[in-house]
Protein backbone atom coordinates (compact mmCIF):
# COMPACT_ATOMS: atom_id res chain seq x y z
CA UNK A 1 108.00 133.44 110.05
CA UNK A 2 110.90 132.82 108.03
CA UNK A 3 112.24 129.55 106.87
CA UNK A 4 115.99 128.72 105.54
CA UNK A 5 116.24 127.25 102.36
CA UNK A 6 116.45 123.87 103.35
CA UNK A 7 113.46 123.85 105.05
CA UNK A 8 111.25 125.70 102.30
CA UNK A 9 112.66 123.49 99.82
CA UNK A 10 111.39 120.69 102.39
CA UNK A 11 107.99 122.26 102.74
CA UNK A 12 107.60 122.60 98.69
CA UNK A 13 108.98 118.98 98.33
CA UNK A 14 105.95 117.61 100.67
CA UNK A 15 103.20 120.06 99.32
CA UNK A 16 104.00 118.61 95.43
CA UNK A 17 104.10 114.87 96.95
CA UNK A 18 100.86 115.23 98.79
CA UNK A 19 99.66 117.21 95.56
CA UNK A 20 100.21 113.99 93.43
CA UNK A 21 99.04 111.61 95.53
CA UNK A 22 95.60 113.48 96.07
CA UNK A 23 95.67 113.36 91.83
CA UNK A 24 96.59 109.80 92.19
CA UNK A 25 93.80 109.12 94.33
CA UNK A 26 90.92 111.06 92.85
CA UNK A 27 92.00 109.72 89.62
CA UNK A 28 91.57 106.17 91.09
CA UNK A 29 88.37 107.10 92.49
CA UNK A 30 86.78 108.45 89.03
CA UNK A 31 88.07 105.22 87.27
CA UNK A 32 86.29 103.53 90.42
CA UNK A 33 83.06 104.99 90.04
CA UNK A 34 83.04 105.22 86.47
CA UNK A 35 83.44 100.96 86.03
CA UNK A 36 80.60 100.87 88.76
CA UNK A 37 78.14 103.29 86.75
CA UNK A 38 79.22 101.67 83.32
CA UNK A 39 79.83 98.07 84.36
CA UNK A 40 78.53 97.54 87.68
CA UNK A 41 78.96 93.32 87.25
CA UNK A 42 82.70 93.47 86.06
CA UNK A 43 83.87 92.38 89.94
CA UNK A 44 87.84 91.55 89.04
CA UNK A 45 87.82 95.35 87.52
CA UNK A 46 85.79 96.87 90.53
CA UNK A 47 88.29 94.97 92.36
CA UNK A 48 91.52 95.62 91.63
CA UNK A 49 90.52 99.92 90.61
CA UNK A 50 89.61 99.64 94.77
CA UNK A 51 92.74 98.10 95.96
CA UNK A 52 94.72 100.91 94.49
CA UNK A 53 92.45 103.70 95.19
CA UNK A 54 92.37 102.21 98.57
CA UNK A 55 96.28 102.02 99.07
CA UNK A 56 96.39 105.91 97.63
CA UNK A 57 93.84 106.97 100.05
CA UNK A 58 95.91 105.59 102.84
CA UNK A 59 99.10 107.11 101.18
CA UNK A 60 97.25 110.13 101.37
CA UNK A 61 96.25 109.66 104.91
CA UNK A 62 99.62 109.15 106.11
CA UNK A 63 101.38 111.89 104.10
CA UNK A 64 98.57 114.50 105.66
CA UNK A 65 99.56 112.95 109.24
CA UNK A 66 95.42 111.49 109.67
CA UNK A 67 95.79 108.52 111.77
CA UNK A 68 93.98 105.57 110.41
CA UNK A 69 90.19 105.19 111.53
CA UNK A 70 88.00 102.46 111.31
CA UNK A 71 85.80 104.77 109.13
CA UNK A 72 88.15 105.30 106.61
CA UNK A 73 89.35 101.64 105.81
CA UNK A 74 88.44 100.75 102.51
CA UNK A 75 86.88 103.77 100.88
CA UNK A 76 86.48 101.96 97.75
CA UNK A 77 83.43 100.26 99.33
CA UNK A 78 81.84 103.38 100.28
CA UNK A 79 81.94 104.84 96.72
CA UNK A 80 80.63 101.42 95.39
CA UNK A 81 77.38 102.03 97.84
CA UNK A 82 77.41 105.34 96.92
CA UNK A 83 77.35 104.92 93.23
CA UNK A 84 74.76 102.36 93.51
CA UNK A 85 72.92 104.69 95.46
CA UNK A 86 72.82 106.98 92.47
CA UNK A 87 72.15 104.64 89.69
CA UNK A 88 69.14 102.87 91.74
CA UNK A 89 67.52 106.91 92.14
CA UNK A 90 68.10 107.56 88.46
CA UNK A 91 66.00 103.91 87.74
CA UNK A 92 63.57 105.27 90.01
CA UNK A 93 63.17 108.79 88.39
């Protein structure tokens, strides 16, 4: 299939924007989980890291054309569980 330039440069345009915004988001997401490992009490922190990484995960969502699930609201809080998930099996171990 070929394209005309216009269109590939449209095609190139949205690959690089949904390229940044998946950086954008796991970048949120490590500073997410890294607050929760390191300083699971600091709430406003926790807070405010999961608003964004929650607004660039819907970003992301709506750039890739996913409509938005009940499952995928607030991711942020899924990561929290899941990180204290981890930290309560290292205590165990």
């Amino acid at each position: 299939m070929r394209y005309s330039r216009a269109d590939y440069a449209k095609m190139l345009a949205a690959q690089q924007e949904v390229a940044r915004a998946e950086e954008d988001y796991e970048r949120l997401r490590a500073a997410y989980v890294e607050i929760a490992k390191n300083e699971p009490g600091h709430e406003v922190a926790l807070a405010m890291v999961g608003a964004d990484m929650d607004r660039a995960h819907a970003h992301l969502q709506t750039l890739i054309g996913l409509p938005r699930m009940p499952f995928t609201h607030d991711p942020s809080q899924i990561v929290r569980r899941e990180t204290e998930r981890e930290q309560e099996e290292k205590e165990i171990v």
